[in-house]
PDB file of N, CA and C in Angstrom:
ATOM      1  N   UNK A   1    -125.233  42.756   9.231  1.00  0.00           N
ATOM      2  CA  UNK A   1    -124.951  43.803   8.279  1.00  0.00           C
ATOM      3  C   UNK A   1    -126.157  44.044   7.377  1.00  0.00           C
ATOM      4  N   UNK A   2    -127.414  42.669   7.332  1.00  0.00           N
ATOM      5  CA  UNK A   2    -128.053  42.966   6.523  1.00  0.00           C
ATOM      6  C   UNK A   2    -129.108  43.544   7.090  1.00  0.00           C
ATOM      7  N   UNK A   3    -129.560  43.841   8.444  1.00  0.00           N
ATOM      8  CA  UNK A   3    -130.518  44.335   8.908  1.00  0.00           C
ATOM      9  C   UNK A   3    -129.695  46.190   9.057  1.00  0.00           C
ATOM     10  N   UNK A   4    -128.644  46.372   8.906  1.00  0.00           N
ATOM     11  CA  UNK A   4    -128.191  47.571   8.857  1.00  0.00           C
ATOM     12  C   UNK A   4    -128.552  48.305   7.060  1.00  0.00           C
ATOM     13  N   UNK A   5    -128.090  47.708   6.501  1.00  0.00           N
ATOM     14  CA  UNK A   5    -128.432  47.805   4.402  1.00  0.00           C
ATOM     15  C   UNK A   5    -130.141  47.939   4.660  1.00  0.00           C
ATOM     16  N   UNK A   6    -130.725  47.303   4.969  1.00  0.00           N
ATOM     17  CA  UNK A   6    -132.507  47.481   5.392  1.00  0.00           C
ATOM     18  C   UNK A   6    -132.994  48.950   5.960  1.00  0.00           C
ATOM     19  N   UNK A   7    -132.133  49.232   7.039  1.00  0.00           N
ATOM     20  CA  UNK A   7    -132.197  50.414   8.142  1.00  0.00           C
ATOM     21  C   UNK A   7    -131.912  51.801   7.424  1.00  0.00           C
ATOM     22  N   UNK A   8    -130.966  51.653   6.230  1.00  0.00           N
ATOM     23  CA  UNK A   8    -130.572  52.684   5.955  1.00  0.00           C
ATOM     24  C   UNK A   8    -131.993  52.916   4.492  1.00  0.00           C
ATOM     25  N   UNK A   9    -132.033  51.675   3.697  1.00  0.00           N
ATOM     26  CA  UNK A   9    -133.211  51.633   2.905  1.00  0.00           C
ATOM     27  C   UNK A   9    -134.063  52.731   3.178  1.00  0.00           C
ATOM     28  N   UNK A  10    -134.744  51.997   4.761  1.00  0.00           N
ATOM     29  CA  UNK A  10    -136.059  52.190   5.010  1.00  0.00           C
ATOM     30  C   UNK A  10    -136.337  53.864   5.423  1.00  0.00           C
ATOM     31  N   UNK A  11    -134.784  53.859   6.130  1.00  0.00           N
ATOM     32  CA  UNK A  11    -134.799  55.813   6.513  1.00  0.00           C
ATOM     33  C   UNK A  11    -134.673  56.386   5.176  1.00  0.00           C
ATOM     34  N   UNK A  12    -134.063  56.507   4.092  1.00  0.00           N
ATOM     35  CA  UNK A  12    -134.175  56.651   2.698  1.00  0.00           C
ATOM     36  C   UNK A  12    -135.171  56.988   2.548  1.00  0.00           C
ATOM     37  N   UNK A  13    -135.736  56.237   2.106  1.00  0.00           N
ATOM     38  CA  UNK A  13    -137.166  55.589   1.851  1.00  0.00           C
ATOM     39  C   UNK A  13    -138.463  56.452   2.766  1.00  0.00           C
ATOM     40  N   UNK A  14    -137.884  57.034   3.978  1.00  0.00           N
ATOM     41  CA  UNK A  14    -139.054  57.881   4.650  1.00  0.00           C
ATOM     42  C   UNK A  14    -138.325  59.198   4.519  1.00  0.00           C
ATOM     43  N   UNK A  15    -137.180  59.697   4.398  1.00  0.00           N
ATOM     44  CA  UNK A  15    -136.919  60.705   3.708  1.00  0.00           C
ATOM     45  C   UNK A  15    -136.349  61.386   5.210  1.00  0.00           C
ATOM     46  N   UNK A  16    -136.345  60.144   6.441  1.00  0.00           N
ATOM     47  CA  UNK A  16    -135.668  60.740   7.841  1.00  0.00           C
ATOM     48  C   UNK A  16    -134.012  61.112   7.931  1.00  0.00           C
ATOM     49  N   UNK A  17    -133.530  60.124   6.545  1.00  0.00           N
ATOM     50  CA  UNK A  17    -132.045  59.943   6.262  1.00  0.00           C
ATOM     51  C   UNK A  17    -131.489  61.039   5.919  1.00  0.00           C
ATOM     52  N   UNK A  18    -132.189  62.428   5.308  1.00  0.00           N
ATOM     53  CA  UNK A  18    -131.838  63.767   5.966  1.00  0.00           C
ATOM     54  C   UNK A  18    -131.462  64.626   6.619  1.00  0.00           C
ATOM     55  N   UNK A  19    -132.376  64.685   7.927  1.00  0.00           N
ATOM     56  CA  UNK A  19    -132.599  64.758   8.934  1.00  0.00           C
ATOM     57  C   UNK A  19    -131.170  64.684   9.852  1.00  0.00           C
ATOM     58  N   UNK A  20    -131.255  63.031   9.567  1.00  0.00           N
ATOM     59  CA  UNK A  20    -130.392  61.712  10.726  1.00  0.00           C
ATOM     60  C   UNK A  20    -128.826  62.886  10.217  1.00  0.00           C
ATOM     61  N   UNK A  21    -128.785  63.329   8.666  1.00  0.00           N
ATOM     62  CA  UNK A  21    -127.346  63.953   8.502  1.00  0.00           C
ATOM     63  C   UNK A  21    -127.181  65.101   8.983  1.00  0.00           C
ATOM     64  N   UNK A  22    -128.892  65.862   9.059  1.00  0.00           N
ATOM     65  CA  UNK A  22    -128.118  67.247   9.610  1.00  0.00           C
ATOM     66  C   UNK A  22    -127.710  67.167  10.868  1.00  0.00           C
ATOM     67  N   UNK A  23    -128.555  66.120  11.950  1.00  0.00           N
ATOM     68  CA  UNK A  23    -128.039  66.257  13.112  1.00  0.00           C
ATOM     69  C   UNK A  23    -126.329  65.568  13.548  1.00  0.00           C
ATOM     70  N   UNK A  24    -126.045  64.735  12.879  1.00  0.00           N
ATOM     71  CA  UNK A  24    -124.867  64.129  12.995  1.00  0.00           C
ATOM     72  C   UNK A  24    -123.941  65.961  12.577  1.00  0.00           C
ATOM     73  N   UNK A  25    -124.461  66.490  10.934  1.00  0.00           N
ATOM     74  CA  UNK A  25    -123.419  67.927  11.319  1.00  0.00           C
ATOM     75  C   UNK A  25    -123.686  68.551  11.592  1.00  0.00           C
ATOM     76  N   UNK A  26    -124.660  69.129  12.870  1.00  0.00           N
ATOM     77  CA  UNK A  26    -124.824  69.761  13.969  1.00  0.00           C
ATOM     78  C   UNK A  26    -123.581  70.047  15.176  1.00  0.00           C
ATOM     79  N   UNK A  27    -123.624  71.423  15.668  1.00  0.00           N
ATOM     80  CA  UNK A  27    -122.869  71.085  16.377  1.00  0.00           C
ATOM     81  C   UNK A  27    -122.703  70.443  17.779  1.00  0.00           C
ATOM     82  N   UNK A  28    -123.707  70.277  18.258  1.00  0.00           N
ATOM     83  CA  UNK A  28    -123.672  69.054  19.351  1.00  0.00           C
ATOM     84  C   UNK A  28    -123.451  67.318  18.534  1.00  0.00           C
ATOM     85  N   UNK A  29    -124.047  67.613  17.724  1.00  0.00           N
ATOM     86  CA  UNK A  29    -123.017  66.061  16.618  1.00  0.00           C
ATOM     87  C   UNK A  29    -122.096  66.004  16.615  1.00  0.00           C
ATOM     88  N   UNK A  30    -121.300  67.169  16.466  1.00  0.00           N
ATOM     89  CA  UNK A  30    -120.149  66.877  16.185  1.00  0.00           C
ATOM     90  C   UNK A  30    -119.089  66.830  17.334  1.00  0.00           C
ATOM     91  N   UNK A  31    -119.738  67.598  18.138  1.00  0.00           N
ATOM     92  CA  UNK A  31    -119.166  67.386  19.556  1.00  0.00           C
ATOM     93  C   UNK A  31    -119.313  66.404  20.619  1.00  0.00           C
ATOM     94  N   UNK A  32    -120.635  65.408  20.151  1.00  0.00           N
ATOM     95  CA  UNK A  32    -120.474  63.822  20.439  1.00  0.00           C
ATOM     96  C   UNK A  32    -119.711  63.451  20.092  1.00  0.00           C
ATOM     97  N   UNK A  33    -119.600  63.225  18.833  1.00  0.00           N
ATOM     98  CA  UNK A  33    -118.491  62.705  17.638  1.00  0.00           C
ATOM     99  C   UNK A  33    -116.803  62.977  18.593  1.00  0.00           C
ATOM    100  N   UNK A  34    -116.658  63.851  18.873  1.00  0.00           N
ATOM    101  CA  UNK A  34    -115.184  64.183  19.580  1.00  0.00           C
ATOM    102  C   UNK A  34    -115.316  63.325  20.529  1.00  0.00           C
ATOM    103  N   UNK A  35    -116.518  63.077  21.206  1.00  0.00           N
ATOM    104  CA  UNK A  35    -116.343  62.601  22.814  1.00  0.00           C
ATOM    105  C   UNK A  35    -116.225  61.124  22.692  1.00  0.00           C
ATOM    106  N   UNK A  36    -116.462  60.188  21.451  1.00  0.00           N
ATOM    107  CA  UNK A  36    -116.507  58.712  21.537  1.00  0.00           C
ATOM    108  C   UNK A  36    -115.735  57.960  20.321  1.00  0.00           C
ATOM    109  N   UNK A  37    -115.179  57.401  21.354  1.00  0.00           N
ATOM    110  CA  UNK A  37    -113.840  56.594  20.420  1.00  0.00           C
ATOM    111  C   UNK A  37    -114.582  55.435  19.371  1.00  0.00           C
ATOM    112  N   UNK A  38    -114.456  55.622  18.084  1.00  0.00           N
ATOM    113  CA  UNK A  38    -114.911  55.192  17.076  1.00  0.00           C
ATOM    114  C   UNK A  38    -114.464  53.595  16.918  1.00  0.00           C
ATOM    115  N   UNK A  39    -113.198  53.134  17.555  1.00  0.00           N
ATOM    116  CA  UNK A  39    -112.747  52.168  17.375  1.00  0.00           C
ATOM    117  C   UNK A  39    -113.746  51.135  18.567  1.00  0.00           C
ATOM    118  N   UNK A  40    -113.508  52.015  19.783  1.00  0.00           N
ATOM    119  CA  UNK A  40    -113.989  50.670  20.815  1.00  0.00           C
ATOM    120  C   UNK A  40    -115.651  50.485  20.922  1.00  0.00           C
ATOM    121  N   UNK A  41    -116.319  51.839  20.132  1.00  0.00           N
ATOM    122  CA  UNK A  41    -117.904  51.411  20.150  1.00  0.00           C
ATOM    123  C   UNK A  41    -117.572  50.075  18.676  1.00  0.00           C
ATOM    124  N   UNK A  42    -116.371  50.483  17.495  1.00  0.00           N
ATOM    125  CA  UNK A  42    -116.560  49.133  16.399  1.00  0.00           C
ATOM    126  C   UNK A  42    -116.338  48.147  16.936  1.00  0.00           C
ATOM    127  N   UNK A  43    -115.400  47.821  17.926  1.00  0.00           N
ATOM    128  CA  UNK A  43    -114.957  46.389  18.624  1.00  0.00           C
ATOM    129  C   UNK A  43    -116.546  45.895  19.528  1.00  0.00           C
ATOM    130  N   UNK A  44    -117.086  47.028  20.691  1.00  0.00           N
ATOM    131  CA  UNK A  44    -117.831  46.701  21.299  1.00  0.00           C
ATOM    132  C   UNK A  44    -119.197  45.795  20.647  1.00  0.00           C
ATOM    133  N   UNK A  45    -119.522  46.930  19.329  1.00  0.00           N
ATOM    134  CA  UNK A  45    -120.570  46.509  18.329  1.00  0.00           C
ATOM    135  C   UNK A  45    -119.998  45.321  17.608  1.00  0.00           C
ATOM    136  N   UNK A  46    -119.156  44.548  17.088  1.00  0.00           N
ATOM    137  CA  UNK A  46    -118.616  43.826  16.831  1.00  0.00           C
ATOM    138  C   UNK A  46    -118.779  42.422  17.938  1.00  0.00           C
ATOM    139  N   UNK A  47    -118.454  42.602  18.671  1.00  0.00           N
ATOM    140  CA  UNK A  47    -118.433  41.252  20.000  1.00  0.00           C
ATOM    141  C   UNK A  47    -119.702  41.502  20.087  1.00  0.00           C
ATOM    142  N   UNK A  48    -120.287  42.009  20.420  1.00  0.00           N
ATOM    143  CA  UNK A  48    -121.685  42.363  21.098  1.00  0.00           C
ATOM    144  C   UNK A  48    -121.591  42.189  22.206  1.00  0.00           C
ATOM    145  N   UNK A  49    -120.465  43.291  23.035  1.00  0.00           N
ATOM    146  CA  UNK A  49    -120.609  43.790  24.462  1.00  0.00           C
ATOM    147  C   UNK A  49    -121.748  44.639  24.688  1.00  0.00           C
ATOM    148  N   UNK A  50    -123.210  44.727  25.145  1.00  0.00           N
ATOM    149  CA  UNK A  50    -124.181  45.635  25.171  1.00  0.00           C
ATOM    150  C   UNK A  50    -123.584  46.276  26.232  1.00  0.00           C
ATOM    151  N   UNK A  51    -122.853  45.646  27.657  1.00  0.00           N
ATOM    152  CA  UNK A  51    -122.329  46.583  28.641  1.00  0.00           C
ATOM    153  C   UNK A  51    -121.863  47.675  28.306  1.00  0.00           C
ATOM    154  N   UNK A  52    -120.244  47.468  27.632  1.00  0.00           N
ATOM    155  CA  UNK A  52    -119.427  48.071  26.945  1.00  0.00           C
ATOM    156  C   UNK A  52    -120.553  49.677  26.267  1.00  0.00           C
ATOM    157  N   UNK A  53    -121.747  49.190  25.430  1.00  0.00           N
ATOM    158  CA  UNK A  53    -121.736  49.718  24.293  1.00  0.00           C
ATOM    159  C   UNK A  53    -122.845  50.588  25.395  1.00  0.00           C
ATOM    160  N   UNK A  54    -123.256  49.997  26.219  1.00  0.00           N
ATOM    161  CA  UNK A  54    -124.503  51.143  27.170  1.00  0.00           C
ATOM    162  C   UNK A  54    -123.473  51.878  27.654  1.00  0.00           C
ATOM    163  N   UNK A  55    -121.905  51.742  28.378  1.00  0.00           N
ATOM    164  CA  UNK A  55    -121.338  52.627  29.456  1.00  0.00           C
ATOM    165  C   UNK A  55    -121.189  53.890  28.259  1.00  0.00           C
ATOM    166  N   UNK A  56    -120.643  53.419  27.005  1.00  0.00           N
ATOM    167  CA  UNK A  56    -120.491  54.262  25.896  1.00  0.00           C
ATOM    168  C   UNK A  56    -121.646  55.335  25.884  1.00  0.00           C
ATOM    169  N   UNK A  57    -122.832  54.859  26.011  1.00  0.00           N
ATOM    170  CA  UNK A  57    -123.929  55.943  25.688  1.00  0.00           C
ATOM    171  C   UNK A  57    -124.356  56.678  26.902  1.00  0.00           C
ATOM    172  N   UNK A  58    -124.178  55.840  27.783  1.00  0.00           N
ATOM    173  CA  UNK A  58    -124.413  56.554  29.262  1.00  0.00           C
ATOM    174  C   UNK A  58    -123.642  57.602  29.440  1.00  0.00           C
ATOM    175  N   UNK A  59    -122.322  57.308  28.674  1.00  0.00           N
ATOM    176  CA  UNK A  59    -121.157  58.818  29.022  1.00  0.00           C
ATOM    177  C   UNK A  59    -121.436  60.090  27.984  1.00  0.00           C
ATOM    178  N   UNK A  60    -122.761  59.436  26.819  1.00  0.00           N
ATOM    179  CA  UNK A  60    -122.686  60.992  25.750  1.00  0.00           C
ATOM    180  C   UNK A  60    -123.947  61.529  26.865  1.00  0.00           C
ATOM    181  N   UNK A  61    -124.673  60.665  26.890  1.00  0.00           N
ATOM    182  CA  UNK A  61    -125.882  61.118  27.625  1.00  0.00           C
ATOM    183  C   UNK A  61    -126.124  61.665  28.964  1.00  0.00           C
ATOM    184  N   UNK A  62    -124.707  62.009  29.216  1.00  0.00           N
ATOM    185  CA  UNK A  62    -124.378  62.895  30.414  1.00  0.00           C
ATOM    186  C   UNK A  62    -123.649  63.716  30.601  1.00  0.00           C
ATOM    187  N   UNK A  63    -124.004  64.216  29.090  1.00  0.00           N
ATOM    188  CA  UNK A  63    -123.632  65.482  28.512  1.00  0.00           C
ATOM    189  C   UNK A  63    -124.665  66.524  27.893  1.00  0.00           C
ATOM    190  N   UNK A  64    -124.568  68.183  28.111  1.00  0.00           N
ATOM    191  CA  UNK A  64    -125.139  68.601  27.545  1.00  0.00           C
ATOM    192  C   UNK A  64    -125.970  67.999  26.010  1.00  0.00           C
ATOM    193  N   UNK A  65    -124.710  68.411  25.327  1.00  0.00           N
ATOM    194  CA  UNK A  65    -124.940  67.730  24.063  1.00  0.00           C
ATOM    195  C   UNK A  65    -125.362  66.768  23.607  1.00  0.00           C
ATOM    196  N   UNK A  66    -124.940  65.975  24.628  1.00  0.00           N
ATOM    197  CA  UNK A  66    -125.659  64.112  24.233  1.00  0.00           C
ATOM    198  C   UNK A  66    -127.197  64.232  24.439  1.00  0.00           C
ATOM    199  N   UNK A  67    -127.515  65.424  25.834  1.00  0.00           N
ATOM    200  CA  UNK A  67    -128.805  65.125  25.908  1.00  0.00           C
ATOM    201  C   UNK A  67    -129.577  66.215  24.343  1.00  0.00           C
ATOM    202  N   UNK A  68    -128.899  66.894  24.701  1.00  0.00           N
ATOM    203  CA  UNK A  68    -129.678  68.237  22.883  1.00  0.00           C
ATOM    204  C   UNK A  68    -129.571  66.940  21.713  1.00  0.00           C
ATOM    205  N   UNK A  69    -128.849  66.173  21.910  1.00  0.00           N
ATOM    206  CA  UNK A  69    -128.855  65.395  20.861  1.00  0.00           C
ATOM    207  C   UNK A  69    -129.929  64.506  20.363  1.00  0.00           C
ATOM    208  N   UNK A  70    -129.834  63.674  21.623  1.00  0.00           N
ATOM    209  CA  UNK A  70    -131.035  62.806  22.071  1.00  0.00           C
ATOM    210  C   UNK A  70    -132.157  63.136  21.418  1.00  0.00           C
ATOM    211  N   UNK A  71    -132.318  64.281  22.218  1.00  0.00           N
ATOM    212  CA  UNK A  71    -133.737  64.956  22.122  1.00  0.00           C
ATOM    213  C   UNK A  71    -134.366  65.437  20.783  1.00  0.00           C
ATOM    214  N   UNK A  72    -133.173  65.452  20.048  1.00  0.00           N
ATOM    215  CA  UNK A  72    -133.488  66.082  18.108  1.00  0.00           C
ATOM    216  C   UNK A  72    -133.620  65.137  17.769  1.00  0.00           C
ATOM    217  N   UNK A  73    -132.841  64.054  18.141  1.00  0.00           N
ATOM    218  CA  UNK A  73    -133.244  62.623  17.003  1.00  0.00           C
ATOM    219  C   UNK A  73    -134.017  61.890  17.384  1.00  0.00           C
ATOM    220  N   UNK A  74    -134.706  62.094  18.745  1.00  0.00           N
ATOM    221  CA  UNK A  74    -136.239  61.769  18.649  1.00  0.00           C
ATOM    222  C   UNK A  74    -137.102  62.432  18.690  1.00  0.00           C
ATOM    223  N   UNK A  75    -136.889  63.684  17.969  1.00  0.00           N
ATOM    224  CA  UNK A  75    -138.396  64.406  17.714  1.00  0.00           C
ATOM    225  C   UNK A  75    -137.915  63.965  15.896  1.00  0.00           C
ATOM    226  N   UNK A  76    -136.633  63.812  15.022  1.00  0.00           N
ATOM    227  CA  UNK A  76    -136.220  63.386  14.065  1.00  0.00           C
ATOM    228  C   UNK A  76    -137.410  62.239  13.512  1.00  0.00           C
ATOM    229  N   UNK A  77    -137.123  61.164  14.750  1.00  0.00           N
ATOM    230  CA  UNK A  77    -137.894  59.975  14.657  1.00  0.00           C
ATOM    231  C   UNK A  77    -138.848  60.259  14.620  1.00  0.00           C
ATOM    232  N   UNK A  78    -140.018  61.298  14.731  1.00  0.00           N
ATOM    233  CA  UNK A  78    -141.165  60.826  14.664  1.00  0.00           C
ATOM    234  C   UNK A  78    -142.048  61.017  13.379  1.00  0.00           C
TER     235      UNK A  78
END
């Protein structure tokens, strides 16, 4: 949890934590957001199933949207 409190700091702190919100209310954000169950990525992230938590991303990322998504929050990142 404490390397997450750091993560959010440091995006703060570069002024990406902006950004990171418009694309989350974007509408391909938000239409990820519909496509993934909030509970079983918390359980997956929780145990630390990486399987679990890759099939999760493999299924946004084979989506339009997942990929428009992708692609903003790493030009976001740079």
């Amino acid at each position: 949890m404490k390397d997450l409190e750091n993560l959010g700091r440091r995006l703060e702190q570069s002024g990406k934590s902006d950004k990171l919100r418009q694309l989350a209310d974007s509408a391909d954000g938000k239409a990820v957001s519909r496509m993934v169950d909030a509970e079983k990525i918390g359980k997956a992230a929780k145990s630390g199933d990486m399987a679990a938590l890759q099939d999760i991303l493999r299924g946004v990322l084979s989506t339009e949207e997942g990929k428009r998504l992708a692609e903003n929050l790493k030009k976001a990142m740079q």
